[in-house]
N, C-alpha and C. Protein backbone atom coordinates (compact mmCIF):
# COMPACT_ATOMS: atom_id res chain seq x y z
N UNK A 1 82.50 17.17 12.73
CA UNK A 1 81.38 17.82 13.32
C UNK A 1 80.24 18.03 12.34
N UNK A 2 80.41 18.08 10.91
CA UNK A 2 79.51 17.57 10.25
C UNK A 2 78.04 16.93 10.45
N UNK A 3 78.78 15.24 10.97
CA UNK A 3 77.67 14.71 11.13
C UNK A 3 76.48 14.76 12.05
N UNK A 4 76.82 15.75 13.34
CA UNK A 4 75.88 16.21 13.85
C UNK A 4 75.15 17.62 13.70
N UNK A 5 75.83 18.30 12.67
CA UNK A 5 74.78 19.24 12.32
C UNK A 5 74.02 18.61 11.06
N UNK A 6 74.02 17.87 10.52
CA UNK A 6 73.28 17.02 9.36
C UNK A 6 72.37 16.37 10.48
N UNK A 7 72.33 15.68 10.98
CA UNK A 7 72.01 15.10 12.19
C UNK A 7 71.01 15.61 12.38
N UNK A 8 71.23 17.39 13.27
CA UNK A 8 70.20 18.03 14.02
C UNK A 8 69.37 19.06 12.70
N UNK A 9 69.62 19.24 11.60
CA UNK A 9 68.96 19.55 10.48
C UNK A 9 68.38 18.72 9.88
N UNK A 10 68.79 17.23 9.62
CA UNK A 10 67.18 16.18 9.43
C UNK A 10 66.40 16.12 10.33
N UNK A 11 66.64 15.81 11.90
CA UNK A 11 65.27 16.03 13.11
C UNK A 11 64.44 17.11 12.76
N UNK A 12 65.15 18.19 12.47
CA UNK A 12 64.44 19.17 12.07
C UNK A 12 63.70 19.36 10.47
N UNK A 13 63.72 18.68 9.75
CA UNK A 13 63.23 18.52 8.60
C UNK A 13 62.27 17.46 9.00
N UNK A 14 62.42 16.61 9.61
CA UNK A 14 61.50 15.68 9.95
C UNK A 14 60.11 16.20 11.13
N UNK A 15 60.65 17.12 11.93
CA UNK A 15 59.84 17.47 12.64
C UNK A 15 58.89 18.67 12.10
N UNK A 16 59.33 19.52 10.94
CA UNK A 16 58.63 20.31 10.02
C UNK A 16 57.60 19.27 9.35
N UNK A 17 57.67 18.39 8.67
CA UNK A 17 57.59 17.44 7.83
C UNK A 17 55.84 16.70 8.76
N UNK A 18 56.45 16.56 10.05
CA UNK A 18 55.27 15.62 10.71
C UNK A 18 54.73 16.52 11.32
N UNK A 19 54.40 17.82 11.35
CA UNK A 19 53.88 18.72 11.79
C UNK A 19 52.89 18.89 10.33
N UNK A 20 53.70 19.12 9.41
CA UNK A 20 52.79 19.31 8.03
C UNK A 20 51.82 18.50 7.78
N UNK A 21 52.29 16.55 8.22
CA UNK A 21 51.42 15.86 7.70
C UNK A 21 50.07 15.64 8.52
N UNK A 22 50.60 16.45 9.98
CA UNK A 22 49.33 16.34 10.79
C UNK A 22 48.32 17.21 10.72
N UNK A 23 48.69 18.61 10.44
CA UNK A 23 47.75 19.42 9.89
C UNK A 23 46.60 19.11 8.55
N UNK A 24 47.50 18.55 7.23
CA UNK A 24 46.84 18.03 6.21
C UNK A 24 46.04 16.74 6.57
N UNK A 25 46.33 16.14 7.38
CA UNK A 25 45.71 14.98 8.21
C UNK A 25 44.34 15.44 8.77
N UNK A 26 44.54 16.47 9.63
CA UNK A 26 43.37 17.28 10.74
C UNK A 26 42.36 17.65 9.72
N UNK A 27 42.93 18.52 8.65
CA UNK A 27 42.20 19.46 7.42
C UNK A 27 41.55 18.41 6.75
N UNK A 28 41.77 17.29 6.52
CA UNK A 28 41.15 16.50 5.47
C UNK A 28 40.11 16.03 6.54
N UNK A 29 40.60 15.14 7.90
CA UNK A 29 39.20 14.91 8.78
C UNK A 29 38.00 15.47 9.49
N UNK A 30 38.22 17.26 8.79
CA UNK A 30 37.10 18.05 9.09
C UNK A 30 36.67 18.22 8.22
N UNK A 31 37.04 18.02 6.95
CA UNK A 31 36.37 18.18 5.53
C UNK A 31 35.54 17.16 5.98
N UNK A 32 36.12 15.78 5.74
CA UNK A 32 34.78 14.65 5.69
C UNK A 32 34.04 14.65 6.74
N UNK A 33 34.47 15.19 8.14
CA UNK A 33 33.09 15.12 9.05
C UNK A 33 32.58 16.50 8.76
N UNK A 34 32.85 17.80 7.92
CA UNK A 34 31.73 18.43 7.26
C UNK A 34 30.66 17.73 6.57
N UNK A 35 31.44 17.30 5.58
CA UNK A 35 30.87 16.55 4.42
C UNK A 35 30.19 15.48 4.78
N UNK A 36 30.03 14.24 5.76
CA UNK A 36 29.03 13.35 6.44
C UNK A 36 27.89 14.47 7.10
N UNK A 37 28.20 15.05 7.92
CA UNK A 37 27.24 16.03 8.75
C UNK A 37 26.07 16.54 7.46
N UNK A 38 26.83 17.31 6.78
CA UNK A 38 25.84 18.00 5.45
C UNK A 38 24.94 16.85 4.57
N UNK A 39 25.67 15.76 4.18
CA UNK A 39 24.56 14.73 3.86
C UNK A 39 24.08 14.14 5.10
N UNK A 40 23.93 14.14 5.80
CA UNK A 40 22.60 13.55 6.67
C UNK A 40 21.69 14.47 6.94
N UNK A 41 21.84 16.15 6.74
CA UNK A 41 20.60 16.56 6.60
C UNK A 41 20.08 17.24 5.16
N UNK A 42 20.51 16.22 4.19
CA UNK A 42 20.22 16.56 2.64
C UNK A 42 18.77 16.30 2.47
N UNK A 43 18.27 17.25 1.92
CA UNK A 43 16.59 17.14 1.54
C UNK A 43 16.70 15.56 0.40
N UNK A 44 15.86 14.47 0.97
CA UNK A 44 15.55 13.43 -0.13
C UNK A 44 15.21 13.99 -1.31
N UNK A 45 15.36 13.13 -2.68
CA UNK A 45 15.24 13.24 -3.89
C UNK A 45 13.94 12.86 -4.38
N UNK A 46 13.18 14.14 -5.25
CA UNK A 46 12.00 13.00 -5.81
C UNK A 46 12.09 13.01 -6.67
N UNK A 47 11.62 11.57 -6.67
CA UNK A 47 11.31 10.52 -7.90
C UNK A 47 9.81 10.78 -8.66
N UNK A 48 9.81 11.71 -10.15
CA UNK A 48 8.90 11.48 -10.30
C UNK A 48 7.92 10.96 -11.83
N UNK A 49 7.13 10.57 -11.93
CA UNK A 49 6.79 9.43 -13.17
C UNK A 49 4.97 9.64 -12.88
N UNK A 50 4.18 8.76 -14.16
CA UNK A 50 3.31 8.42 -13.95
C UNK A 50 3.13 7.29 -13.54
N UNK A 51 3.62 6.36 -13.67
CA UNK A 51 3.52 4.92 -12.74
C UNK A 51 4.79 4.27 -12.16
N UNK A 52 4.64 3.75 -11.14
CA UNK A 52 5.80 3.29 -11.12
C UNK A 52 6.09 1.75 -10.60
N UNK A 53 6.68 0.65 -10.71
CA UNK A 53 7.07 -0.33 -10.99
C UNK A 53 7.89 -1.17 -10.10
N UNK A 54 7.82 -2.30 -8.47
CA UNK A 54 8.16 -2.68 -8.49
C UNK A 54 8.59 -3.71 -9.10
N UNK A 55 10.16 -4.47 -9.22
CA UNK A 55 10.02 -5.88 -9.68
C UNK A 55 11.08 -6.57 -8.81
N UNK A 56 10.32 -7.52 -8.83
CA UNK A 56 11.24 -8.83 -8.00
C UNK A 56 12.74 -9.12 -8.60
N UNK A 57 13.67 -10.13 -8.37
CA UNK A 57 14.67 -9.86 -8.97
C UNK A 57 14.74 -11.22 -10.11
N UNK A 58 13.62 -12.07 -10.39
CA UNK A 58 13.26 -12.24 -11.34
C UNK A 58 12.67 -11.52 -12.19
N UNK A 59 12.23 -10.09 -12.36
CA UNK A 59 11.87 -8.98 -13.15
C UNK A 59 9.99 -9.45 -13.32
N UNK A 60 9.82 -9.92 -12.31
CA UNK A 60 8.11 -10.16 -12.07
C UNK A 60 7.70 -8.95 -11.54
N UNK A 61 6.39 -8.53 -11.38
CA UNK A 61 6.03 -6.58 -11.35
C UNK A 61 5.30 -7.06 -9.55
N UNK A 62 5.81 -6.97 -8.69
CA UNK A 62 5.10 -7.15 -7.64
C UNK A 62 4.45 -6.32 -6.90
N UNK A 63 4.69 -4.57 -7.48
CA UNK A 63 3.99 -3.50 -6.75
C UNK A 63 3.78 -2.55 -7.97
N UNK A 64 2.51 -1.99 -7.92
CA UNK A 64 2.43 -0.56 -8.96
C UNK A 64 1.92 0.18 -8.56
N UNK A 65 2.45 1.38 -8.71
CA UNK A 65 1.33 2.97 -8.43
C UNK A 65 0.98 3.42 -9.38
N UNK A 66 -0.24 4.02 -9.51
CA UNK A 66 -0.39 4.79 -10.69
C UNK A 66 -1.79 4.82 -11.29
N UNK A 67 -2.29 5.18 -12.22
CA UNK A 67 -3.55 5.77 -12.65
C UNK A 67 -3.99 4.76 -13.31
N UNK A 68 -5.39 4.10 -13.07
CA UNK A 68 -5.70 2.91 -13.42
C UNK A 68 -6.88 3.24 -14.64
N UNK A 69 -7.49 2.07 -15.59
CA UNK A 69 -8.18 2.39 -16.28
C UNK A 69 -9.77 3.35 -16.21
N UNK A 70 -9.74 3.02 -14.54
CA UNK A 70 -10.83 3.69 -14.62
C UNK A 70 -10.89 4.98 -13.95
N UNK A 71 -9.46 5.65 -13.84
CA UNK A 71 -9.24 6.63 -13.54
C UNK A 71 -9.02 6.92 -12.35
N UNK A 72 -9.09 5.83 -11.55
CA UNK A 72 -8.62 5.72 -9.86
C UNK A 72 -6.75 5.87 -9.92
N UNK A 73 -6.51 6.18 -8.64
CA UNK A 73 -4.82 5.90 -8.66
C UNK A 73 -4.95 4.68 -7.51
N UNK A 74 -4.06 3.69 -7.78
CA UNK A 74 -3.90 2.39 -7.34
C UNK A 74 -3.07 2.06 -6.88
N UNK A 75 -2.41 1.80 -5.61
CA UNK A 75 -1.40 0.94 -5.13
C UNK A 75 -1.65 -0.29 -5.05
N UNK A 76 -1.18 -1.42 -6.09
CA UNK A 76 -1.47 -2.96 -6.10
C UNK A 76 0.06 -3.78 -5.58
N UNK A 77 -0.49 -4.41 -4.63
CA UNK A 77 0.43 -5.13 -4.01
C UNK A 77 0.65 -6.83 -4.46
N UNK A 78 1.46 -7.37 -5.15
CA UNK A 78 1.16 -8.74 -6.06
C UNK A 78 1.95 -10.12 -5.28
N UNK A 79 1.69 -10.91 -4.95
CA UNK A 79 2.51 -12.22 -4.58
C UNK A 79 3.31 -12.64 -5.55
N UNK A 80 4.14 -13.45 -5.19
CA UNK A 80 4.92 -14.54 -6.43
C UNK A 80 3.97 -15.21 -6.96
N UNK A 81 3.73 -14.88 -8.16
CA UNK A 81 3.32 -16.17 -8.74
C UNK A 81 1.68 -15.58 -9.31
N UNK A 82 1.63 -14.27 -8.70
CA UNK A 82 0.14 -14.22 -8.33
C UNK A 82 -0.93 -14.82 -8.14
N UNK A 83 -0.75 -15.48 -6.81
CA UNK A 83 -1.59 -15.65 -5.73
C UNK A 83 -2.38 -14.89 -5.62
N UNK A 84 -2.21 -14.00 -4.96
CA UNK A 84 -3.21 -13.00 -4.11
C UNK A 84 -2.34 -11.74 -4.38
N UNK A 85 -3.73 -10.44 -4.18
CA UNK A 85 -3.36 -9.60 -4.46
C UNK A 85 -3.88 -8.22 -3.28
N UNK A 86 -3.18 -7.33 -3.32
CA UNK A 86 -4.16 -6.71 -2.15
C UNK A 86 -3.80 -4.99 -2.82
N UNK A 87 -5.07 -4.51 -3.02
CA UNK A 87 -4.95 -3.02 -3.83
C UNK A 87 -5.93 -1.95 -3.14
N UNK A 88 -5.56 -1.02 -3.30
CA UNK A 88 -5.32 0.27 -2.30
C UNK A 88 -6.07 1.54 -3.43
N UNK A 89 -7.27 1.88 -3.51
CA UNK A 89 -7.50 2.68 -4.89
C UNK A 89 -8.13 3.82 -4.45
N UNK A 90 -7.79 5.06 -4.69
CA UNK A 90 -8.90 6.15 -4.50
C UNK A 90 -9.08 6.69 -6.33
N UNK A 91 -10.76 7.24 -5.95
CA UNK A 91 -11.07 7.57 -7.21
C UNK A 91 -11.16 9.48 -7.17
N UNK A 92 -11.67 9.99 -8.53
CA UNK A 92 -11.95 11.16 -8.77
C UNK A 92 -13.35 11.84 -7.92
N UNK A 93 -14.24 10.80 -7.51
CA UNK A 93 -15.57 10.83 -7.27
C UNK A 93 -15.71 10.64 -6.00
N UNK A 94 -15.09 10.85 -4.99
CA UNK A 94 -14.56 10.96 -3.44
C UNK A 94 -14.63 9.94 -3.40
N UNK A 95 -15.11 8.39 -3.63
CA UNK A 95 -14.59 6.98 -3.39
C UNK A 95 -13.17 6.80 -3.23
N UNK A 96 -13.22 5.21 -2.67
CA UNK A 96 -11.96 4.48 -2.87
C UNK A 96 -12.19 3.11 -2.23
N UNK A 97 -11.33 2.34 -2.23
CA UNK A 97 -11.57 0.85 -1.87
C UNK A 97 -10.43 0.33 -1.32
N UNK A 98 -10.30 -0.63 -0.73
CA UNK A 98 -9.62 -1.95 -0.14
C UNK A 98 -10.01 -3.44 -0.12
N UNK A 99 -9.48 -3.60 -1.99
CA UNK A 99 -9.81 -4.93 -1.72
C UNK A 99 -8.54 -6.01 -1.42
N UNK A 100 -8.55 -7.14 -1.15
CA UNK A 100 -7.80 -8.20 -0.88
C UNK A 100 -8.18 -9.55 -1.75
N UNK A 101 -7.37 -10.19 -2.34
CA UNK A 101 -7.62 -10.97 -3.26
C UNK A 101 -6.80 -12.18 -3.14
N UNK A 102 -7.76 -13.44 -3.28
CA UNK A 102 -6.87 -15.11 -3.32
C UNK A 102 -7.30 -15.88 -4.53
N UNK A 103 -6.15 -15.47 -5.27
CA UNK A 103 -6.81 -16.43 -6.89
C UNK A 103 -6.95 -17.53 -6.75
N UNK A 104 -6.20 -18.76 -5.46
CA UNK A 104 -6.15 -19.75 -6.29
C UNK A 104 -8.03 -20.11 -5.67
N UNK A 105 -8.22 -19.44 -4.55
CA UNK A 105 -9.65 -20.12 -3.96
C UNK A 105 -10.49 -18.63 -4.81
N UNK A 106 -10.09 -18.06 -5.23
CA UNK A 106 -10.97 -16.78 -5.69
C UNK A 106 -12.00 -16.21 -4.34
N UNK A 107 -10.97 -15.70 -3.61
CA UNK A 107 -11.44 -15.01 -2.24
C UNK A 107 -11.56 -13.95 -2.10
N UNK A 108 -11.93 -13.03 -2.02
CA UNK A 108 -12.31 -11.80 -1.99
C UNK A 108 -12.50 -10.81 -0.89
N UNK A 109 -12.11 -10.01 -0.46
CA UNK A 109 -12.46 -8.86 0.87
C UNK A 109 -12.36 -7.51 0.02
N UNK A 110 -13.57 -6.62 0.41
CA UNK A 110 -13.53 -5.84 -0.38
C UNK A 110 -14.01 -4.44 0.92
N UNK A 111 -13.40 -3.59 0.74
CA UNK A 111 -13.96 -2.64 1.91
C UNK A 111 -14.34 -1.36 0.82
N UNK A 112 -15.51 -0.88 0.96
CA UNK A 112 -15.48 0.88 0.30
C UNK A 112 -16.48 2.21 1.47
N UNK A 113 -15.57 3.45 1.04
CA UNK A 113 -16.22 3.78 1.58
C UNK A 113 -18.29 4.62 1.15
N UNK A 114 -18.47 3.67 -0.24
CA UNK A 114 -19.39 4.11 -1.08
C UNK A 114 -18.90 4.54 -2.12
N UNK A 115 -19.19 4.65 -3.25
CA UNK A 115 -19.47 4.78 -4.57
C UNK A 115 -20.12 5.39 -5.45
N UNK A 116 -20.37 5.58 -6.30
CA UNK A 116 -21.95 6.08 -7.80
C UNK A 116 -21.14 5.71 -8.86
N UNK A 117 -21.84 4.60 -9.56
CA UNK A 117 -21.78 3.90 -10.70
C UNK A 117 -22.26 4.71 -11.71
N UNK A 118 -22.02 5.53 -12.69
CA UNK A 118 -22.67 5.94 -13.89
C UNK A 118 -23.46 5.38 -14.66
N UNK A 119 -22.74 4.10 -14.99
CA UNK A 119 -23.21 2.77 -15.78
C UNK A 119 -23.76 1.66 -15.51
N UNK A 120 -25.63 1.72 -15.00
CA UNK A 120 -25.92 2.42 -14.56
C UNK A 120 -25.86 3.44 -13.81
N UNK A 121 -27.08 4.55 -13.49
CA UNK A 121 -26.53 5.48 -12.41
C UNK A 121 -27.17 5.03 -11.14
N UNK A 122 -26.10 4.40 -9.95
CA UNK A 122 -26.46 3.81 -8.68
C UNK A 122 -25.21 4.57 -8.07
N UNK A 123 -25.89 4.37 -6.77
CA UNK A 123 -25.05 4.84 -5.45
C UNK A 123 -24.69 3.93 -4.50
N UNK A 124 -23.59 3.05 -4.21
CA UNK A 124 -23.81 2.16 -3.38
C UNK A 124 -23.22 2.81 -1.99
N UNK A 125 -23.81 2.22 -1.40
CA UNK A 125 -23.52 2.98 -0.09
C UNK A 125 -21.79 1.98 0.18
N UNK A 126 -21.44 2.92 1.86
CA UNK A 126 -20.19 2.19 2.03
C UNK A 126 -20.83 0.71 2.66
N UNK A 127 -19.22 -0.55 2.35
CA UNK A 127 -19.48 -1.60 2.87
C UNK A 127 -18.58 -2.22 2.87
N UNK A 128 -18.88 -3.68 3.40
CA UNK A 128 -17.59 -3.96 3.57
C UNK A 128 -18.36 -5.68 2.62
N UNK A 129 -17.56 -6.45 1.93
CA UNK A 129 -18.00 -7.49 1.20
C UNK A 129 -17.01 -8.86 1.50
N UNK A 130 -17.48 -9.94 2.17
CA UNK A 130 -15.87 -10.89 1.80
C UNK A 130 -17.06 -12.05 1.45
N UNK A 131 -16.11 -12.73 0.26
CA UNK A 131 -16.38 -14.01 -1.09
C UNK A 131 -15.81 -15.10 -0.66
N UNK A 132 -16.08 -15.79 -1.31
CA UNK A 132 -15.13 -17.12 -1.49
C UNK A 132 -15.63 -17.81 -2.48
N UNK A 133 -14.58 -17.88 -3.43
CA UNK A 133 -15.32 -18.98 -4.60
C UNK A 133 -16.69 -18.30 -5.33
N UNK A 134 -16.24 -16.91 -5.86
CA UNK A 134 -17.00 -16.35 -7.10
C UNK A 134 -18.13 -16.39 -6.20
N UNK A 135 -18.61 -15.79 -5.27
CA UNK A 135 -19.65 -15.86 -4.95
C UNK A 135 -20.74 -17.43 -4.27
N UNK A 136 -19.23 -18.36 -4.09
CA UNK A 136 -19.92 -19.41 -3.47
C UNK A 136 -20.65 -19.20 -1.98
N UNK A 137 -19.96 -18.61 -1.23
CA UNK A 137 -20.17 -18.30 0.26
C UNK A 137 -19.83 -16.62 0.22
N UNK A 138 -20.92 -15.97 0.60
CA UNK A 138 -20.46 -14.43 1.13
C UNK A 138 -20.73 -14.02 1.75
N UNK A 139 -20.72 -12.80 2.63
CA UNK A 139 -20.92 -11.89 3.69
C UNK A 139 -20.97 -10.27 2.87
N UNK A 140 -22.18 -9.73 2.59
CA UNK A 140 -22.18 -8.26 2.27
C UNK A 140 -23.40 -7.20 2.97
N UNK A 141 -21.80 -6.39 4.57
CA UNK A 141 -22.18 -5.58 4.84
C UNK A 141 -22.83 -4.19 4.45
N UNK A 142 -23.84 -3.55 4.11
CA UNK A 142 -23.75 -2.13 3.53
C UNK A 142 -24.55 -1.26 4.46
N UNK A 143 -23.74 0.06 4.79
CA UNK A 143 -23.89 1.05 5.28
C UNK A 143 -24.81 2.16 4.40
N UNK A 144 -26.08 3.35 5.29
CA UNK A 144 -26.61 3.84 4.91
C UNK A 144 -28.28 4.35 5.66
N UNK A 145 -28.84 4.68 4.45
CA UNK A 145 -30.40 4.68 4.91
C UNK A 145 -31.16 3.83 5.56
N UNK A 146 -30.46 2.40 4.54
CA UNK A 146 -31.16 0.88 4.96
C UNK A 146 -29.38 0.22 5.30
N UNK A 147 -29.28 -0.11 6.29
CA UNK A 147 -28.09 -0.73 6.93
C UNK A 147 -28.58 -2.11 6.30
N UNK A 148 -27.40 -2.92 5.65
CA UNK A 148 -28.39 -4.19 5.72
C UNK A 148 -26.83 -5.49 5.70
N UNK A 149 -27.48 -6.41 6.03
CA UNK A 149 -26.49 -7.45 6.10
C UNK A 149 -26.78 -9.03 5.55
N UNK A 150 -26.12 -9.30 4.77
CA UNK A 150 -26.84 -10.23 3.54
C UNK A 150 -25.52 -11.28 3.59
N UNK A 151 -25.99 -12.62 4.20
CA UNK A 151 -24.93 -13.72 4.08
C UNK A 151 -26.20 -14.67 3.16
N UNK A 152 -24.84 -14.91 2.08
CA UNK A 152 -25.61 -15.82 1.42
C UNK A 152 -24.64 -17.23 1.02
N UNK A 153 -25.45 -17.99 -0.20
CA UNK A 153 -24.53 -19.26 -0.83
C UNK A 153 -24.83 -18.91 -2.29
N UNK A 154 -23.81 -19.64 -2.95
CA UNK A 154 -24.21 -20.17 -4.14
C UNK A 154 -24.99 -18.56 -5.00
N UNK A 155 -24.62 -17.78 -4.57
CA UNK A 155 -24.98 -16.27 -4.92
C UNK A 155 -26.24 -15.89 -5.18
N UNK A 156 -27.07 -16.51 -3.85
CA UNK A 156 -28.47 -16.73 -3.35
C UNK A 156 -28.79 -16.31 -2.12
N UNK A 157 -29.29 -15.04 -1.40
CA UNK A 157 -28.88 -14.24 -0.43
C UNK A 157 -29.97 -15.54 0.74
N UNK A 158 -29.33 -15.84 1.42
CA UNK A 158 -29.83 -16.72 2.57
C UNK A 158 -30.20 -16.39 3.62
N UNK A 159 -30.07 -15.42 4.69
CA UNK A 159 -30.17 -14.36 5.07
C UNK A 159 -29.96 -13.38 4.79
N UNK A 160 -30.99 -12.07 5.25
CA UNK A 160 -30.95 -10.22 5.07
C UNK A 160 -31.40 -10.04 5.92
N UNK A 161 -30.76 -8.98 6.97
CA UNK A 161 -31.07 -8.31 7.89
C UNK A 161 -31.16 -6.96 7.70
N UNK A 162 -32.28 -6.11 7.76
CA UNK A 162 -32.36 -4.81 6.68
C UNK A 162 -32.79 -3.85 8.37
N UNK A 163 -31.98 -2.73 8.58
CA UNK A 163 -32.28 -1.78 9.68
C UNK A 163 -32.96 -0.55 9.27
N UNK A 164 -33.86 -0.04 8.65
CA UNK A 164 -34.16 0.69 7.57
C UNK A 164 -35.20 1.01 8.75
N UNK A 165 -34.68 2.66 9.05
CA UNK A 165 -35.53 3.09 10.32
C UNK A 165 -37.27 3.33 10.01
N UNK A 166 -37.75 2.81 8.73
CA UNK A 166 -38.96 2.57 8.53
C UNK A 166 -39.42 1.07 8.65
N UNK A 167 -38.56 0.57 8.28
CA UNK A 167 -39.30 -0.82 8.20
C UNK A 167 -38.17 -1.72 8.07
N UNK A 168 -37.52 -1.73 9.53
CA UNK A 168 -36.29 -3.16 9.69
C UNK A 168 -37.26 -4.53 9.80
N UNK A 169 -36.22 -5.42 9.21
CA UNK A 169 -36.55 -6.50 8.97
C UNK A 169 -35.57 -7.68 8.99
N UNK A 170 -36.00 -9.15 9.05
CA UNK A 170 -35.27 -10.47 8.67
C UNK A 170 -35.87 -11.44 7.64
N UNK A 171 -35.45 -11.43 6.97
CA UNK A 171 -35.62 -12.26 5.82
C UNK A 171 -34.79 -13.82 5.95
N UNK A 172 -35.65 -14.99 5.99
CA UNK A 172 -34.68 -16.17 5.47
C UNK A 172 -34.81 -16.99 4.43
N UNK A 173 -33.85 -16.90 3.80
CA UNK A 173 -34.48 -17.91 2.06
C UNK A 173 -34.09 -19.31 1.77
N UNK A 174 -34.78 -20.35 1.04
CA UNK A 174 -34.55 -21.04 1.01
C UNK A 174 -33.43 -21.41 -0.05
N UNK A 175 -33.34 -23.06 -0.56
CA UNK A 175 -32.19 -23.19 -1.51
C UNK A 175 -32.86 -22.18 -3.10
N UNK A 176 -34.17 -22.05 -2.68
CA UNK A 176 -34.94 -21.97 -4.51
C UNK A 176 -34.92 -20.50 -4.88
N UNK A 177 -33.98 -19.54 -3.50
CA UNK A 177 -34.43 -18.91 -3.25
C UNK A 177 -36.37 -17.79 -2.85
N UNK A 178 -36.43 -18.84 -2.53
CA UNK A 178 -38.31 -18.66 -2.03
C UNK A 178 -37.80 -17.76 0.17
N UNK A 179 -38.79 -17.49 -0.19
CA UNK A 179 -38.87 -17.00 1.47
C UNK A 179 -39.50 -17.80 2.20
N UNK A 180 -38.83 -18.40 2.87
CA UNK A 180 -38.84 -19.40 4.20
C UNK A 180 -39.11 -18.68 5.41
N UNK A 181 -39.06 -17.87 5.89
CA UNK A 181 -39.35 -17.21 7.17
C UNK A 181 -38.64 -14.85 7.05
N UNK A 182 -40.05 -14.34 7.26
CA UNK A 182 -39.62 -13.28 7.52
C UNK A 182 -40.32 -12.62 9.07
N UNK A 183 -40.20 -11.62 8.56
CA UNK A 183 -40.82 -10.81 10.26
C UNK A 183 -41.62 -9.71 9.32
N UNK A 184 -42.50 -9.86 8.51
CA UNK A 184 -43.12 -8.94 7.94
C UNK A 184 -44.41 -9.40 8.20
């Protein structure tokens, strides 16, 4: 008779046993769905530096933030190879810009919302500018007193259309730049 009280005292060691491991089982799977729950509403980490540095995984710099020489902060956005570039700048002097850039044709889009140059001291009003080829072919919008709109060549203004609530005007120039036709 032994073997059935050995018998009914292992069921019972076994049934203590899988009762234990289900509890430590339960206890550990509310820890980690604590512990998931609490990191998903963890405050993000900041990261912080004076500039900072994408790089490709050839270790080429394809993005930078940060304080530029002339004292603007800059987000520059870079291609492989640098191609083209497209940068994002505000300055100290309530300016800032959006230009867009194509090295290999040297293309240019330039948006601001105005300026003051120290060096000289000028004010350019806001505008918007797009190039091609260093000034081979351009388009420069500028906003202001005198609205004016200046497509030129060869960095020889070919048309100006000037809205200057005193005295708007059209200007057309020739290759020698000479005036070929105005409305004055």
């Amino acid at each position: 008779m032994d073997r059935p009280l050995d018998f009914i005292a292992e069921v019972e060691k076994l049934r203590k046993d899988n009762r234990r491991i289900k509890f430590v089982g339960g206890l550990l799977a509310c820890v980690l769905f604590v512990l998931l729950v609490a990191g998903r509403f963890q405050r993000p980490k900041t990261v912080e530096g004076t500039q900072f540095l994408l790089k490709d995984a050839a270790g080429n710099v394809v993005a930078r933030l940060g304080q530029m020489n002339l004292g603007g902060t800059c987000l520059t956005l870079t291609s492989k190879g640098h191609a083209a570039d497209a940068e994002l700048c505000v300055h100290d002097d309530e300016s800032s810009h959006l230009a867009l850039l194509n090295h290999h044709g040297d293309s240019r889009v330039s948006l601001s919302p105005g300026f003051t140059s120290y060096e000289p001291m000028i004010r350019f009003p806001a505008g918007l500018y797009i190039g091609e080829e260093l000034g081979k072919n351009f388009v420069n919008l500028s906003l202001g007193a005198e609205t004016k709109l200046i497509i030129g060549h060869a960095s020889h203004d070919s048309i100006v259309v000037s809205s200057s609530l005193e005295k708007p005007s059209i200007n057309l120039f020739g290759r020698d730049g000479q005036t070929v036709w105005s409305t004055h």
